[in-house]
C-alpha atoms as a PDB file:
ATOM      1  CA  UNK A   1     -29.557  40.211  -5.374  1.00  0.00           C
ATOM      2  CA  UNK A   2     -25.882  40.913  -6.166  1.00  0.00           C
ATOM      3  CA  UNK A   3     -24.129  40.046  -9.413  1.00  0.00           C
ATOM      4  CA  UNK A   4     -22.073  37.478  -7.975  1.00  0.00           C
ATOM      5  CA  UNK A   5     -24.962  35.519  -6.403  1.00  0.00           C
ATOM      6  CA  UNK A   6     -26.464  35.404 -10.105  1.00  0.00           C
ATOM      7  CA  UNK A   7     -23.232  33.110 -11.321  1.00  0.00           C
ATOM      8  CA  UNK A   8     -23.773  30.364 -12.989  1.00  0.00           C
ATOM      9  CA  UNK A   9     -22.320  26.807 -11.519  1.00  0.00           C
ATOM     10  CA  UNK A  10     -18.954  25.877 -12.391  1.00  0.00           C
ATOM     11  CA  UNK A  11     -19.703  23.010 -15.478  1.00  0.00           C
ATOM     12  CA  UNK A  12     -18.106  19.896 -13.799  1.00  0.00           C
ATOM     13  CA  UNK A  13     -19.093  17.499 -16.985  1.00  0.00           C
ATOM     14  CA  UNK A  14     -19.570  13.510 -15.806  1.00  0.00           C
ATOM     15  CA  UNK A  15     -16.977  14.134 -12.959  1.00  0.00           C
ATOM     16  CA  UNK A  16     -16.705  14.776  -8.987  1.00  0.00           C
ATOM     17  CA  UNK A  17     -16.871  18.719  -9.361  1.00  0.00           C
ATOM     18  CA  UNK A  18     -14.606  19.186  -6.440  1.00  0.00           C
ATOM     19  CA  UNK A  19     -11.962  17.427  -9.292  1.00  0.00           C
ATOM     20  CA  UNK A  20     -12.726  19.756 -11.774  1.00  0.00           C
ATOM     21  CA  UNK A  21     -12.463  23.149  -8.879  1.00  0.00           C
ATOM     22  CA  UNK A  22      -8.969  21.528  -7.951  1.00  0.00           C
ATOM     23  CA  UNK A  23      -7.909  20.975 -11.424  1.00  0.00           C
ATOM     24  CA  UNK A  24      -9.069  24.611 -12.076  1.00  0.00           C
ATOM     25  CA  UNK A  25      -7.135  26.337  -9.119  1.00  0.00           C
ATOM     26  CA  UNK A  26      -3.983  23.946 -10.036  1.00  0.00           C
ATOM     27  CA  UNK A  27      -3.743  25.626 -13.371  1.00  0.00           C
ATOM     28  CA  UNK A  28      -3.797  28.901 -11.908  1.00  0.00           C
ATOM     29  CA  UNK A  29      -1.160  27.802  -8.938  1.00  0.00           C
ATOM     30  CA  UNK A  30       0.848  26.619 -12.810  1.00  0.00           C
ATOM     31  CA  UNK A  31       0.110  29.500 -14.969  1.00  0.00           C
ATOM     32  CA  UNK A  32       1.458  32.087 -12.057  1.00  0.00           C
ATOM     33  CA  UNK A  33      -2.594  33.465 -11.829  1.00  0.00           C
ATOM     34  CA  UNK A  34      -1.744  32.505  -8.019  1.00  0.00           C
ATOM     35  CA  UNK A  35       1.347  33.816  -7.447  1.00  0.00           C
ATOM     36  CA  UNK A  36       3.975  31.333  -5.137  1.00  0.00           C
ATOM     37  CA  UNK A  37       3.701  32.735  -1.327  1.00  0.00           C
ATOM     38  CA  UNK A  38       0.843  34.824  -1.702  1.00  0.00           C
ATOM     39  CA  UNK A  39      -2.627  34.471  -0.323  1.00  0.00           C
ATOM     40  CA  UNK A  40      -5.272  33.061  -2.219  1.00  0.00           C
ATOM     41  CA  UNK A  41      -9.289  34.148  -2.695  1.00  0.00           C
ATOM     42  CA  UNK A  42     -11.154  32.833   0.789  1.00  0.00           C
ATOM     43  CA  UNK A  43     -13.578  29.905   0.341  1.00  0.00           C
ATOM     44  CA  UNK A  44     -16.468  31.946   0.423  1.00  0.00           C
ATOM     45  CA  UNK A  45     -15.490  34.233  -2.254  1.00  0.00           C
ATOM     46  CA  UNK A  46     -14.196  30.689  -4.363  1.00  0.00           C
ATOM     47  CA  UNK A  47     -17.307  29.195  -3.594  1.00  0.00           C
ATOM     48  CA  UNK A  48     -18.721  32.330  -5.078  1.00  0.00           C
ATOM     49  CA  UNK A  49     -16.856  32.505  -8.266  1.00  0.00           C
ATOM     50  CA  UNK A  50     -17.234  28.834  -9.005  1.00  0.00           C
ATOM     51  CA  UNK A  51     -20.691  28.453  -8.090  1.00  0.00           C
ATOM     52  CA  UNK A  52     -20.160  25.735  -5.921  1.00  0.00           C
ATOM     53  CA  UNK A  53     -20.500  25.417  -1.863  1.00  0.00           C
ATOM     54  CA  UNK A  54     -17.966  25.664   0.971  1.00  0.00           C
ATOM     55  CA  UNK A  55     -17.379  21.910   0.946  1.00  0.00           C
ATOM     56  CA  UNK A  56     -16.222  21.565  -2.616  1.00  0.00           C
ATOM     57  CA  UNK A  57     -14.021  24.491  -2.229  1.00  0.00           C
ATOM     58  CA  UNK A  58     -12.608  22.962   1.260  1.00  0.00           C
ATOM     59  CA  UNK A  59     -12.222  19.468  -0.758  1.00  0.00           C
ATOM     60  CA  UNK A  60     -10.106  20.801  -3.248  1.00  0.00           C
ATOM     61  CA  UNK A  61      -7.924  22.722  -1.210  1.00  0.00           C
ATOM     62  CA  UNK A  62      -7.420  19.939   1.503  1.00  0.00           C
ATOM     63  CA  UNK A  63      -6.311  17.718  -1.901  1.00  0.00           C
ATOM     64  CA  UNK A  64      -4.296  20.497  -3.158  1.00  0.00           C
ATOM     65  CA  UNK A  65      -2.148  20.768  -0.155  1.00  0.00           C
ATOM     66  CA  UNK A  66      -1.796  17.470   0.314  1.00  0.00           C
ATOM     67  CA  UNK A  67       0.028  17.670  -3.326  1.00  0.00           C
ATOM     68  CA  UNK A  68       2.006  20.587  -1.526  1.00  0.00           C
ATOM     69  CA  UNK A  69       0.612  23.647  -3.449  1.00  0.00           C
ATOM     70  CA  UNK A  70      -0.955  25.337  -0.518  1.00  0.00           C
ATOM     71  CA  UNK A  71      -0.416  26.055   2.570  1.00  0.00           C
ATOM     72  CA  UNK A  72      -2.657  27.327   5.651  1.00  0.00           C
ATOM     73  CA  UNK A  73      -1.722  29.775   7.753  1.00  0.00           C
ATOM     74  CA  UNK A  74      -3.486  30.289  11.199  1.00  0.00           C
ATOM     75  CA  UNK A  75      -5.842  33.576  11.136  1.00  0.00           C
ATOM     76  CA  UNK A  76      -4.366  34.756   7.652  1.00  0.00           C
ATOM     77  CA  UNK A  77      -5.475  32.437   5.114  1.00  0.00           C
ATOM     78  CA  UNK A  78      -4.185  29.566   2.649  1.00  0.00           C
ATOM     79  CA  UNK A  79      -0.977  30.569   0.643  1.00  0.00           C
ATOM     80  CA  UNK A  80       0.854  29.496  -2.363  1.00  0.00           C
ATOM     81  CA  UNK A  81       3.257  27.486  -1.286  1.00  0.00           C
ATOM     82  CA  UNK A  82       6.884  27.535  -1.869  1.00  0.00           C
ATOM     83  CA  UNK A  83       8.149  25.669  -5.038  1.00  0.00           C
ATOM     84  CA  UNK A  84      11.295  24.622  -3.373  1.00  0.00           C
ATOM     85  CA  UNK A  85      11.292  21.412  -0.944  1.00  0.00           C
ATOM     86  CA  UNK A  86      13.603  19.832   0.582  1.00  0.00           C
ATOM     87  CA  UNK A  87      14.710  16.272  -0.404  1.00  0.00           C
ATOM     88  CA  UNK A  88      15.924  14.087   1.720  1.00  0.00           C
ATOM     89  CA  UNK A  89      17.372  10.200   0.633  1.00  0.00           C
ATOM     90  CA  UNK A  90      17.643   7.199   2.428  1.00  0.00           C
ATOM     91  CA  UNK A  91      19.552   4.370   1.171  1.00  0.00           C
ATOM     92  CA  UNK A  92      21.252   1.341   2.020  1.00  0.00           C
ATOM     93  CA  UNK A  93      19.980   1.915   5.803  1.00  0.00           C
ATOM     94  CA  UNK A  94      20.509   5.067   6.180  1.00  0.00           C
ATOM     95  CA  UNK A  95      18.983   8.991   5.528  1.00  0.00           C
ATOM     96  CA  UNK A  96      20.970  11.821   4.213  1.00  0.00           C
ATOM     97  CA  UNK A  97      22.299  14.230   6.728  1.00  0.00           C
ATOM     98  CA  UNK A  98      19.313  16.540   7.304  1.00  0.00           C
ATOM     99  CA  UNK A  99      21.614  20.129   7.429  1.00  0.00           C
ATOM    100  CA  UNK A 100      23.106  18.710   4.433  1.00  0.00           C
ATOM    101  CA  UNK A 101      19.562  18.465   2.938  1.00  0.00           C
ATOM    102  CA  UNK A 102      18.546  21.898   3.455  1.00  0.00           C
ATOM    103  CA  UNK A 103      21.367  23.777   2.198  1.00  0.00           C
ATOM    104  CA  UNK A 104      21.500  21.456  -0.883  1.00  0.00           C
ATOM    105  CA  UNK A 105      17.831  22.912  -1.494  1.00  0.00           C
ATOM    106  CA  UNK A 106      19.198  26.498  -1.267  1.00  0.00           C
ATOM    107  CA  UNK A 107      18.491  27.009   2.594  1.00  0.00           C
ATOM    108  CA  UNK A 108      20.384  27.890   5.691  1.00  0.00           C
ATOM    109  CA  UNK A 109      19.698  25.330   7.976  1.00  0.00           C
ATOM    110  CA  UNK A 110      19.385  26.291  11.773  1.00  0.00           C
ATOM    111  CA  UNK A 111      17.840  25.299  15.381  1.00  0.00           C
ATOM    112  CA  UNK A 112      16.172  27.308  17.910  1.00  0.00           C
ATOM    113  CA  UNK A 113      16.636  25.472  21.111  1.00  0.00           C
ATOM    114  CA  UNK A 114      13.408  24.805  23.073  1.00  0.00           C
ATOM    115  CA  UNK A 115      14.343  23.546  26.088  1.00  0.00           C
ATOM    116  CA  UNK A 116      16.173  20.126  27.453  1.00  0.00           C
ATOM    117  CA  UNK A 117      14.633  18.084  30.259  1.00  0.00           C
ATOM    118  CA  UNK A 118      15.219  14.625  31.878  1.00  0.00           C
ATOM    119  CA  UNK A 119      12.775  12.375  31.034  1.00  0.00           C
ATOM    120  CA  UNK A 120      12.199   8.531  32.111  1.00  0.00           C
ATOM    121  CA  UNK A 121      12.150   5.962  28.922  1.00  0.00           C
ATOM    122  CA  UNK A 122       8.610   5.575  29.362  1.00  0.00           C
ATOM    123  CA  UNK A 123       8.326   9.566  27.895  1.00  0.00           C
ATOM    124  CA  UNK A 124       7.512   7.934  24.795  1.00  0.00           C
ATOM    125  CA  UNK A 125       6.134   4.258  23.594  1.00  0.00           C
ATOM    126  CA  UNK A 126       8.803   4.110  20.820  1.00  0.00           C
ATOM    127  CA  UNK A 127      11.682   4.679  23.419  1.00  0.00           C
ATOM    128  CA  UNK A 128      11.063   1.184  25.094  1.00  0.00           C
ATOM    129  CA  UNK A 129      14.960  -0.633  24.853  1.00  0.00           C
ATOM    130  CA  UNK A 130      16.764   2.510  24.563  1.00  0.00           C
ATOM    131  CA  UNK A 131      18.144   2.526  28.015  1.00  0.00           C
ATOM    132  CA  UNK A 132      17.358   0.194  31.327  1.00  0.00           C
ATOM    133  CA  UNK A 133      13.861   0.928  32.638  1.00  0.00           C
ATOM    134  CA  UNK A 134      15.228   2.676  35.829  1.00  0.00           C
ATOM    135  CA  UNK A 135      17.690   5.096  33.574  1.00  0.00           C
ATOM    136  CA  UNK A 136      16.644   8.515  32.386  1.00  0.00           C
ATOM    137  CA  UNK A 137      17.337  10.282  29.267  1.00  0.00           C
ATOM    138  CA  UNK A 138      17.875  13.816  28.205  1.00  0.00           C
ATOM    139  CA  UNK A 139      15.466  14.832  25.784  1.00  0.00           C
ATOM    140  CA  UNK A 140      16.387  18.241  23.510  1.00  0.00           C
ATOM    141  CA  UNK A 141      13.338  19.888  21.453  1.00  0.00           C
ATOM    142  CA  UNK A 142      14.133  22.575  18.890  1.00  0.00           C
ATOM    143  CA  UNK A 143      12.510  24.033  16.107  1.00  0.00           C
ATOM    144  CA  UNK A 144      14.154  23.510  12.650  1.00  0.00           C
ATOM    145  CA  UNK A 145      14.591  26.682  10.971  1.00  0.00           C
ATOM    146  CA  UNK A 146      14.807  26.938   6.848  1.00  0.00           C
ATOM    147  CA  UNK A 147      15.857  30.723   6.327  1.00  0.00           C
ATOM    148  CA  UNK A 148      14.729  31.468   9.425  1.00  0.00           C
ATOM    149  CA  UNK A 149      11.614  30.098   9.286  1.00  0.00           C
ATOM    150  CA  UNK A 150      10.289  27.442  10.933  1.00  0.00           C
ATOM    151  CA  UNK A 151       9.956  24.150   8.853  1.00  0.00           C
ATOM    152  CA  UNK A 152       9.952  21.267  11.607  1.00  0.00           C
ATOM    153  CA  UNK A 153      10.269  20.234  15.175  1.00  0.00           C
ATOM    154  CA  UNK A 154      13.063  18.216  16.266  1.00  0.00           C
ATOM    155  CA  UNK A 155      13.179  16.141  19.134  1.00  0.00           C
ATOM    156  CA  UNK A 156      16.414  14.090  20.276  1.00  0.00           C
ATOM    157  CA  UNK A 157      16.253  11.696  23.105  1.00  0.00           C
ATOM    158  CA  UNK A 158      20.248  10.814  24.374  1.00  0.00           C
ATOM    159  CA  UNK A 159      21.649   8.967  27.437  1.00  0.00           C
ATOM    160  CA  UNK A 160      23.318  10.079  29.949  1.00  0.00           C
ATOM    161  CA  UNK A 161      26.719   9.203  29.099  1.00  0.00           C
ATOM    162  CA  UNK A 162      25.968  10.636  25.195  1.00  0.00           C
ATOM    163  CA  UNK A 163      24.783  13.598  26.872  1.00  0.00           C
ATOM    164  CA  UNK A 164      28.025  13.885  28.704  1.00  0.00           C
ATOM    165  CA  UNK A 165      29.844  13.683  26.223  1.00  0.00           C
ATOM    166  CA  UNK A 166      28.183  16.612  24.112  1.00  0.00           C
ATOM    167  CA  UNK A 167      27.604  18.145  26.652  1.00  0.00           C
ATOM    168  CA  UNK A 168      28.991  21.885  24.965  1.00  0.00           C
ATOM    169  CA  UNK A 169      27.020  20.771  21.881  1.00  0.00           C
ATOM    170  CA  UNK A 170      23.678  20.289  23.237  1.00  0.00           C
ATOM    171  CA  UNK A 171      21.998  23.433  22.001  1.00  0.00           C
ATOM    172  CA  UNK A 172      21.840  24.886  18.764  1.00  0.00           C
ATOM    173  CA  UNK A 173      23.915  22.123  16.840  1.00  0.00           C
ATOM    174  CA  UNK A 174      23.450  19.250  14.551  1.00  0.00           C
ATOM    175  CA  UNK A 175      23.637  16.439  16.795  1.00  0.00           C
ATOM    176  CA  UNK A 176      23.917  13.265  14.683  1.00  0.00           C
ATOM    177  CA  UNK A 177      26.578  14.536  12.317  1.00  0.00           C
ATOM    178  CA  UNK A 178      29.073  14.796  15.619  1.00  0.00           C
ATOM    179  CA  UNK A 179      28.949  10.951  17.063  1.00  0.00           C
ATOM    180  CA  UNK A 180      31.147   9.859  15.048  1.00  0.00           C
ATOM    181  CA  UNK A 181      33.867  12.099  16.613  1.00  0.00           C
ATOM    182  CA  UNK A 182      33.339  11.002  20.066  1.00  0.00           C
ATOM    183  CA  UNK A 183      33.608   7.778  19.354  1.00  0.00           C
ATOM    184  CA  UNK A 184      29.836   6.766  18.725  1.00  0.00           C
ATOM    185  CA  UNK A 185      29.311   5.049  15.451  1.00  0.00           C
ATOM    186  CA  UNK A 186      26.307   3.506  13.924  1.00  0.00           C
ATOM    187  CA  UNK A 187      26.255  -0.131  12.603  1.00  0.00           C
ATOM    188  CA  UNK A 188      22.327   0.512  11.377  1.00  0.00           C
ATOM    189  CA  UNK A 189      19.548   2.713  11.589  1.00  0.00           C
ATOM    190  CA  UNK A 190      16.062   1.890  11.831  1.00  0.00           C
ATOM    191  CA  UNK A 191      13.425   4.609  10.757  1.00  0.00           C
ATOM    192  CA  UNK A 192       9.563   4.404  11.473  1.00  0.00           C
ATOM    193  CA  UNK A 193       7.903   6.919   9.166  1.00  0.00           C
ATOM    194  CA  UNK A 194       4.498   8.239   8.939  1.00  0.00           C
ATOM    195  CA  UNK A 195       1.858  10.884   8.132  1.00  0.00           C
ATOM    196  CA  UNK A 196      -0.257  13.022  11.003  1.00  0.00           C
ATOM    197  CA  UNK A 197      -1.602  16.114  11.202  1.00  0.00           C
ATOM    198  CA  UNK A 198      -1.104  19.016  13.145  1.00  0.00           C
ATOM    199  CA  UNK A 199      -2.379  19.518  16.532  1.00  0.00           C
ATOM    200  CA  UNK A 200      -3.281  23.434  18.040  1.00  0.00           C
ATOM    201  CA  UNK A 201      -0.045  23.012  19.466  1.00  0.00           C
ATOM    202  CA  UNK A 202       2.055  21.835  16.671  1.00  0.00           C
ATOM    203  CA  UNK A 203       0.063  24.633  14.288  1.00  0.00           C
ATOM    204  CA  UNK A 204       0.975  27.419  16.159  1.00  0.00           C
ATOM    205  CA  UNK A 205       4.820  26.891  16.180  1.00  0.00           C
ATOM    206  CA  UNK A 206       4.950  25.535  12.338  1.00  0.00           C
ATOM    207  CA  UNK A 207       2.690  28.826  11.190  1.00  0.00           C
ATOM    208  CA  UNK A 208       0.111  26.248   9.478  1.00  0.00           C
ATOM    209  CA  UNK A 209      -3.189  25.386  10.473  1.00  0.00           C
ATOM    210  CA  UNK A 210      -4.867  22.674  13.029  1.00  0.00           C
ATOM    211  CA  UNK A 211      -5.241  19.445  10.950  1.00  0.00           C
ATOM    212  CA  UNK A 212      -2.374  20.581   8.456  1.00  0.00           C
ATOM    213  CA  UNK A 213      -0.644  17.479   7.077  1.00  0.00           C
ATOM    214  CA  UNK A 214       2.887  17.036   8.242  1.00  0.00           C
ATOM    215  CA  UNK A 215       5.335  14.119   8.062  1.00  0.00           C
ATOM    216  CA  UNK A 216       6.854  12.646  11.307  1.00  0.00           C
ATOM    217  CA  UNK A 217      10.427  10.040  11.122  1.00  0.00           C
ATOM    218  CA  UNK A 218      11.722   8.409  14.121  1.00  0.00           C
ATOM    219  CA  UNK A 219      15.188   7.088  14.236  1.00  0.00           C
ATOM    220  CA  UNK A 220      16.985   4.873  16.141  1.00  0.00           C
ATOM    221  CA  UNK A 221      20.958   4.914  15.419  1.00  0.00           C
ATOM    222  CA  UNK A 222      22.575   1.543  16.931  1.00  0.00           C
ATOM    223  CA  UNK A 223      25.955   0.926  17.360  1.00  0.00           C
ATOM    224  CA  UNK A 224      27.562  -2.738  16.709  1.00  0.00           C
ATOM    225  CA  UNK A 225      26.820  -4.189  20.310  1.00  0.00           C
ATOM    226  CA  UNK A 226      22.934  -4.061  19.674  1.00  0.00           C
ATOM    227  CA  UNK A 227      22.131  -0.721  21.965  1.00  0.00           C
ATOM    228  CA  UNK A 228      20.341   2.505  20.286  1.00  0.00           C
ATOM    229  CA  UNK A 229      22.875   5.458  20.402  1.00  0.00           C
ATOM    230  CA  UNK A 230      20.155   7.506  21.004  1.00  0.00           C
ATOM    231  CA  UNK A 231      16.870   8.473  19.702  1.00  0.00           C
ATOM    232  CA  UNK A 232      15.032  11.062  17.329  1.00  0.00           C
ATOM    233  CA  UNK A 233      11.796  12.632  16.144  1.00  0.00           C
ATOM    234  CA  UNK A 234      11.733  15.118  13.058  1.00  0.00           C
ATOM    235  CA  UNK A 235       7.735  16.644  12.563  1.00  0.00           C
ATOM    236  CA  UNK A 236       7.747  18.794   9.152  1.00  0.00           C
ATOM    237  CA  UNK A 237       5.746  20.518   7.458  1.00  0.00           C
ATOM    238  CA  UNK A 238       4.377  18.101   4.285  1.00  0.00           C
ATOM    239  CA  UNK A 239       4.606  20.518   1.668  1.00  0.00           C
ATOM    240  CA  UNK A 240       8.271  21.637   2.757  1.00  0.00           C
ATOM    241  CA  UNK A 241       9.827  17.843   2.890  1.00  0.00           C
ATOM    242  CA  UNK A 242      10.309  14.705   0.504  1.00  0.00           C
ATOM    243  CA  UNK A 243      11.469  11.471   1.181  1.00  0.00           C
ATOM    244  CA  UNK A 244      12.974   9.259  -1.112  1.00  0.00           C
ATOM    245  CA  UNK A 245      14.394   5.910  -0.934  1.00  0.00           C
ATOM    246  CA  UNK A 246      16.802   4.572  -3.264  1.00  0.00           C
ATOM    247  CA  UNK A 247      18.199   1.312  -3.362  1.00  0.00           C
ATOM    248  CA  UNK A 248      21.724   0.179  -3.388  1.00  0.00           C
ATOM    249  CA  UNK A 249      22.366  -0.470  -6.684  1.00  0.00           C
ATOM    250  CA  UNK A 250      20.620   2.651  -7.708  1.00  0.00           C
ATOM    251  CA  UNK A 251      22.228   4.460  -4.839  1.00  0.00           C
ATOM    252  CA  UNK A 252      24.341   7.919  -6.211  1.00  0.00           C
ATOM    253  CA  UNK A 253      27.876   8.124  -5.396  1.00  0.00           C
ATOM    254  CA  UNK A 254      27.601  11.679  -3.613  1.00  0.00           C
ATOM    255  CA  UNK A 255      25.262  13.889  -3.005  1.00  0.00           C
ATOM    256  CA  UNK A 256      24.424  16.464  -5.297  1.00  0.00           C
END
């Protein structure tokens, strides 16, 4: 039998010991023992060192990056994750320019065009009302790039006559930031936000693991007559994204 079989359990005291592993790595991921970005012990040799099983190990980590601190990457491991996160605001109806976000954060914010398709409104549940039933939209799906990496997927759903319109903006732009200009302005937003986690799919183009969490926003921008502009889907990563909402008297003049 091997030294490291011989440990003795972790002490856990009166509590769940899977609180007192996470608390344990947490001071580490703190202290700098684990440095930001870099790969942390597997679960076998954790569950070794702590004299615990798989589970607990797996329990803490799952809570750990659901606080953000870690991050799984398919086939290599959970990493340290990156201190810096984007935050993005929405008040009095409305959420903070997105490219705006990102480089306030210290990133260069960028799209990688995936491909644009026609698709009838019943391509989604959510786009029910967006145009007459026997219209068809163009949907645009691109990967959000912080730095070059891949932080999100962004989906845009647009009418025909927006479409038209942008037409020599459709791929690797900001969309929402140019309506404005051609002469589409939103009265009101609406925003449905929730959490998920990642599918294969959805794992293998954010770099995380199947079952990561991740943070999905739909948006609806409507102008004055009642009738969605359009409609979009952002997917990020939950460790790379914050939302915060901020009411209007509390609401900041400008950005910072």
């Amino acid at each position: 039998m091997n030294s490291s079989s011989k440990r003795a359990p972790f002490p856990g005291g009166g509590r769940f010991l899977y609180q007192t592993v996470t608390d344990a790595l947490r001071s580490r991921i703190a202290e700098g023992a684990y440095p930001r970005r870099e790969r942390i012990p597997s679960v076998d040799e954790l569950a070794i060192e702590f004299g615990v099983s798989n589970i607990t190990i797996r329990r803490a980590i799952r809570d750990l990056t659901l606080d953000g601190l870690l991050t799984g990457r398919q086939g290599l491991g959970i990493f340290v994750a990156d201190e810096k996160r984007i935050v993005r605001t929405i008040g009095a109806g409305k959420l903070s320019a997105l490219e705006d976000d990102m480089r306030a954060a210290g990133f260069e914010a960028s799209l990688y065009d995936r491909g644009i398709s026609v698709v009838p409104p019943t391509d989604e549940p959510f786009l029910k009302g967006l145009v007459p039933s026997h219209a068809r939209l163009y949907r645009l799906e691109r990967l959000l790039l912080a730095d070059g990496k891949v932080v999100g997927l962004d989906t845009l759903w647009l009418p025909r006559t927006l479409a038209d319109r942008l037409k020599d903006h459709l791929q690797g732009e900001f969309i929402i930031p140019l309506l404005p200009a051609y002469g589409f302005i939103a009265e009101h937003t609406q925003y449905q936000i929730e959490a998920t986690t990642a599918t294969e799919a959805q794992a293998l183009m954010l770099d995380v693991v199947s079952g990561y969490p991740l943070l999905v926003i739909r948006y609806f921008p409507t102008a004055a007559n009642g009738r969605p502009i359009l409609a979009g889907r952002n997917v990020t990563r939950a460790d790379r994204f914050t939302y915060e909402f901020v009411s209007p008297a509390e609401e900041p003049h400008s950005r910072r």
